[in-house]
N, C-alpha and C. Protein backbone atom coordinates (compact mmCIF):
# COMPACT_ATOMS: atom_id res chain seq x y z
N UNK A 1 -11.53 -1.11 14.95
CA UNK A 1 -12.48 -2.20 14.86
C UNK A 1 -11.98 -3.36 15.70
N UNK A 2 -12.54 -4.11 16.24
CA UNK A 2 -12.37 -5.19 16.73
C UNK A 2 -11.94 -6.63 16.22
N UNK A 3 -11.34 -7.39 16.78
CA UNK A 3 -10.41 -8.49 15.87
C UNK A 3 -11.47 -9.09 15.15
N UNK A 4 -12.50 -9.60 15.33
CA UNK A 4 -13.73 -10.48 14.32
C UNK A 4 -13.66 -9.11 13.15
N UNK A 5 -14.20 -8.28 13.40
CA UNK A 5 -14.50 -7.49 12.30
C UNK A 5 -13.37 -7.30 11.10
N UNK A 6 -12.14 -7.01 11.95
CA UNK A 6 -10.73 -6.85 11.19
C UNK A 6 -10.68 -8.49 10.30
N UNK A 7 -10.97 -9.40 11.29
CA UNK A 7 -10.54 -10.42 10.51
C UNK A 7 -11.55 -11.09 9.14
N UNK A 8 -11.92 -10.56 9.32
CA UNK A 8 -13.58 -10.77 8.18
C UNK A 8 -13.03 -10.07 7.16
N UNK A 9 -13.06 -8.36 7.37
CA UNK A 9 -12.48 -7.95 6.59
C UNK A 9 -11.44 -7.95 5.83
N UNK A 10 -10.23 -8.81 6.79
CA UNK A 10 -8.86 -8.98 5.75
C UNK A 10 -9.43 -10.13 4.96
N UNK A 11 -10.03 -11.13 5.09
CA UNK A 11 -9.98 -12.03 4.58
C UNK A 11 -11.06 -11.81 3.13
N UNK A 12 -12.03 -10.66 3.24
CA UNK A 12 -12.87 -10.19 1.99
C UNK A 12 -11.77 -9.50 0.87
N UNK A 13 -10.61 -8.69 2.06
CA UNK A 13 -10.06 -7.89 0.95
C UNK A 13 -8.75 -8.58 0.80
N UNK A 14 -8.46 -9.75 1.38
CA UNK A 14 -6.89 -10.18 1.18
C UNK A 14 -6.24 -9.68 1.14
N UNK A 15 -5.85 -9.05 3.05
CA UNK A 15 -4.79 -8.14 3.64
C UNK A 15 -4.73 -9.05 4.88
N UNK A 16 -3.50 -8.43 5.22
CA UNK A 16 -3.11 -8.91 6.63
C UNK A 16 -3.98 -7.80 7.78
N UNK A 17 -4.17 -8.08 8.98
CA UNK A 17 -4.34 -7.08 10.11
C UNK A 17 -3.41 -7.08 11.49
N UNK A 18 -3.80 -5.77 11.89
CA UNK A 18 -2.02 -5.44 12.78
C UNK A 18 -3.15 -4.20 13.61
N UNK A 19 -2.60 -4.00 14.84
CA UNK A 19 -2.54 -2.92 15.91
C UNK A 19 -1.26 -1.95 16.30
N UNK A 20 -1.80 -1.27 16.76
CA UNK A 20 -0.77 0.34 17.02
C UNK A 20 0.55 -0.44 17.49
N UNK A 21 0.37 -1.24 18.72
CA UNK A 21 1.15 -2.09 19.29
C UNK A 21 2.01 -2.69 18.35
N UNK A 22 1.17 -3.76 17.32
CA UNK A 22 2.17 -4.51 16.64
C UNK A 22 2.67 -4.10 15.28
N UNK A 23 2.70 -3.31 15.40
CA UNK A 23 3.01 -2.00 14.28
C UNK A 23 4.39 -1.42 14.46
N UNK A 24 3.94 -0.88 15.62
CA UNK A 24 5.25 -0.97 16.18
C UNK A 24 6.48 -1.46 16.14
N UNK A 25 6.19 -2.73 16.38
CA UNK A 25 7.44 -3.88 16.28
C UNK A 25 7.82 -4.47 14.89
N UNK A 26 6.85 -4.29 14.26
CA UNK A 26 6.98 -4.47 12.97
C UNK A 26 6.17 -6.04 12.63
N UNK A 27 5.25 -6.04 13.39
CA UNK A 27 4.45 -7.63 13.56
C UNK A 27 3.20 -7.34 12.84
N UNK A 28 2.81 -8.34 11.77
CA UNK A 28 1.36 -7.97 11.10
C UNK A 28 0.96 -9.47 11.07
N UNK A 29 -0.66 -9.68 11.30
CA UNK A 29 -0.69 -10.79 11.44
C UNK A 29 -2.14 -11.32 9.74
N UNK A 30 -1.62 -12.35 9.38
CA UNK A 30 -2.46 -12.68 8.14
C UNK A 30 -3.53 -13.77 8.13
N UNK A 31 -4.41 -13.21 8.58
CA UNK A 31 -5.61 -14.55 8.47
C UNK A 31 -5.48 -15.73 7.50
N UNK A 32 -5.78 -16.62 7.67
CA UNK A 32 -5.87 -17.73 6.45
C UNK A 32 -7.17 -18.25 7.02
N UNK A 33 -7.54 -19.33 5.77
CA UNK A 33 -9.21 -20.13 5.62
C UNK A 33 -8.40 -21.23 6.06
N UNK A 34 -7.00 -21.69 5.93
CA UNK A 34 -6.51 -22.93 5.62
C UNK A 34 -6.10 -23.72 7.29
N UNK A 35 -6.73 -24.65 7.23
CA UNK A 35 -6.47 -25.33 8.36
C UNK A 35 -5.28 -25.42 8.99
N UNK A 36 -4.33 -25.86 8.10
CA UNK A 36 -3.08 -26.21 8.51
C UNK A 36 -2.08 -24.76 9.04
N UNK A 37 -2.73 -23.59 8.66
CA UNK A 37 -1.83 -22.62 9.24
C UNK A 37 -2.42 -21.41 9.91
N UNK A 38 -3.98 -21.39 9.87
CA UNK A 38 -5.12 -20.20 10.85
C UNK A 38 -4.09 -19.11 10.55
N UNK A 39 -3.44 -18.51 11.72
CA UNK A 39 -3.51 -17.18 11.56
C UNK A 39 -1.91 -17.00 11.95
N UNK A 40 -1.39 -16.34 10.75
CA UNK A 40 -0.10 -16.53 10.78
C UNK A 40 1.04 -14.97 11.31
N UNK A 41 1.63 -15.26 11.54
CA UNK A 41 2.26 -13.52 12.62
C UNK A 41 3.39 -13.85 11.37
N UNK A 42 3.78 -12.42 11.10
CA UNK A 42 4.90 -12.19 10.09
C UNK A 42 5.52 -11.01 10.43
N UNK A 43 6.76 -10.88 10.23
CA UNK A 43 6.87 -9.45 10.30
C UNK A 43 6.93 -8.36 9.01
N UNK A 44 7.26 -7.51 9.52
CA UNK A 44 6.92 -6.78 8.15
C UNK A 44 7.82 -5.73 7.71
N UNK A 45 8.99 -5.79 8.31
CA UNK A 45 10.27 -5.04 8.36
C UNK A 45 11.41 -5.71 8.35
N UNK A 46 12.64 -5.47 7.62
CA UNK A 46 13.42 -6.31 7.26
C UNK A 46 14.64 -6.12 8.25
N UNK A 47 15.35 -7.16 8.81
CA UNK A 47 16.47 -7.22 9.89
C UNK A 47 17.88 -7.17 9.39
N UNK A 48 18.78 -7.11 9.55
CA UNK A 48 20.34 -7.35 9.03
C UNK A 48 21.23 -8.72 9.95
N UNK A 49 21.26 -9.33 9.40
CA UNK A 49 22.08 -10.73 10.01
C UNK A 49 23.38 -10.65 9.14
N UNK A 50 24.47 -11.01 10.64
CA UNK A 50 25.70 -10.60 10.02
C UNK A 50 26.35 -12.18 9.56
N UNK A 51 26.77 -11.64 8.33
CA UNK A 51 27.46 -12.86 7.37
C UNK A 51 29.13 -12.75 7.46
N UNK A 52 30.12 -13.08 6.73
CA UNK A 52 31.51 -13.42 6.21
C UNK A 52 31.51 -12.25 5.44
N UNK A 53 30.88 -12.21 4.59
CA UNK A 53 30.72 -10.80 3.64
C UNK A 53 30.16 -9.16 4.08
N UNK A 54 29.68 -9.53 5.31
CA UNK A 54 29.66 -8.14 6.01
C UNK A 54 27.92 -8.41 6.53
N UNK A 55 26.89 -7.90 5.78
CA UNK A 55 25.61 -7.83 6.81
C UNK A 55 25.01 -8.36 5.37
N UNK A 56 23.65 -9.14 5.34
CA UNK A 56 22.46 -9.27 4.45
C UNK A 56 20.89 -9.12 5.17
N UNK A 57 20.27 -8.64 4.47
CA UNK A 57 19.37 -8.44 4.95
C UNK A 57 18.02 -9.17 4.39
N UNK A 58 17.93 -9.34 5.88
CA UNK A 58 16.57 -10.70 5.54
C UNK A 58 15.37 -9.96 5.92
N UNK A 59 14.06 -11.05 5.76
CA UNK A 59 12.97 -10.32 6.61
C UNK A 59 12.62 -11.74 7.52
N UNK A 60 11.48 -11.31 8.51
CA UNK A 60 11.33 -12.84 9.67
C UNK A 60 10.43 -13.82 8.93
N UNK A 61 10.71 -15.29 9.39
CA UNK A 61 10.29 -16.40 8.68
C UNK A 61 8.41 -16.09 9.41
N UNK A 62 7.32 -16.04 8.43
CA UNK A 62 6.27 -16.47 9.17
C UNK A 62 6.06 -17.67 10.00
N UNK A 63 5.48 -17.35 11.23
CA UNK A 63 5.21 -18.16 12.15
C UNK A 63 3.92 -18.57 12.37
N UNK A 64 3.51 -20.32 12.32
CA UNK A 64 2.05 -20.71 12.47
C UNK A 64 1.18 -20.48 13.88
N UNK A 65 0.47 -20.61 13.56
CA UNK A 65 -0.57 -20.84 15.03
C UNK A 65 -0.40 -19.33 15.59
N UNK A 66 -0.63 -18.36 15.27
CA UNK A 66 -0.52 -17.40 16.45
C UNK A 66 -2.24 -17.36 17.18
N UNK A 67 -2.05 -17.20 18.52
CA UNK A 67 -3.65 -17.55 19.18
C UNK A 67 -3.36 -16.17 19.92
N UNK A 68 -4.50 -15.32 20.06
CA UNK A 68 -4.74 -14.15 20.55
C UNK A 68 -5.15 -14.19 21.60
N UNK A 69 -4.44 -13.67 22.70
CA UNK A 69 -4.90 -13.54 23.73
C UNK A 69 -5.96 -12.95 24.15
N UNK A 70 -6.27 -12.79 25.47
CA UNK A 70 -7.47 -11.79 25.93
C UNK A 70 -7.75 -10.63 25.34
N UNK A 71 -6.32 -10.35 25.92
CA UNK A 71 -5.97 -8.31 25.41
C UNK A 71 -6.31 -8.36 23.80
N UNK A 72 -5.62 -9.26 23.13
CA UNK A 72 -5.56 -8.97 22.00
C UNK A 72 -7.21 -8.63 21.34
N UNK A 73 -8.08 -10.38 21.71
CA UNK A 73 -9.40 -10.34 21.36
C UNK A 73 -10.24 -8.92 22.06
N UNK A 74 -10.12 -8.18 23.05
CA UNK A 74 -10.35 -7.00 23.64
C UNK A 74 -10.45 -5.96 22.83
N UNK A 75 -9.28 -5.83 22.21
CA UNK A 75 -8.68 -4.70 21.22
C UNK A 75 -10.15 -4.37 20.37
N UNK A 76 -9.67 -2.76 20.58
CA UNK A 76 -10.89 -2.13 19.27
C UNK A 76 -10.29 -1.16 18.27
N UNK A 77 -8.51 -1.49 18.31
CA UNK A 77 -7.98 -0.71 17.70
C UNK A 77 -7.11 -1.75 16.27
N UNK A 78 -7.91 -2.67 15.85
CA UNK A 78 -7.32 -3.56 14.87
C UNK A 78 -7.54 -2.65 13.70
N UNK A 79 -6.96 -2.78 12.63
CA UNK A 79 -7.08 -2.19 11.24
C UNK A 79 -6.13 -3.25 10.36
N UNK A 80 -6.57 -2.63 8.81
CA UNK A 80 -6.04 -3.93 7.85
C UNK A 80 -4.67 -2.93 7.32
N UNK A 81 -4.34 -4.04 7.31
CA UNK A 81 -2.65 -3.39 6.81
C UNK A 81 -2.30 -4.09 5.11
């Protein structure tokens, strides 16, 4: 489906939406209604950062504003994650 459609839909069923691409990397992105943060990129797989005590494992801080490019708005391969 295409990003309008995906994004309609996450936001009826309160899910995030993601492509083959950002799936991949472990990137899912979460619509919001809320002004202050639109459409937020998160990841969705957890990393290991090395500590004093050996490794802990975090996951990535969500990031505001993500704006979709061409390609992205193009895409007919969005789905809800």
């Amino acid at each position: 489906m295409n990003i309008i459609e995906a994004t309609k839909k996450a936001l009826d069923e309160n899910k995030a939406i993601t492509n083959d691409d950002y799936k991949e990397s472990g990137v899912i992105i979460i619509p919001t209604t809320s002004a202050s943060l639109g459409m937020v990129l998160m990841g969705d797989k957890p990393y290991f950062r090395k500590t004093n005590n050996g490794y802990e494992e975090k996951y990535p801080e969500p990031r505001r504003y993500w704006n979709p490019g061409s390609e992205d708005i193009l895409r007919e391969d969005w789905k809800l994650y």
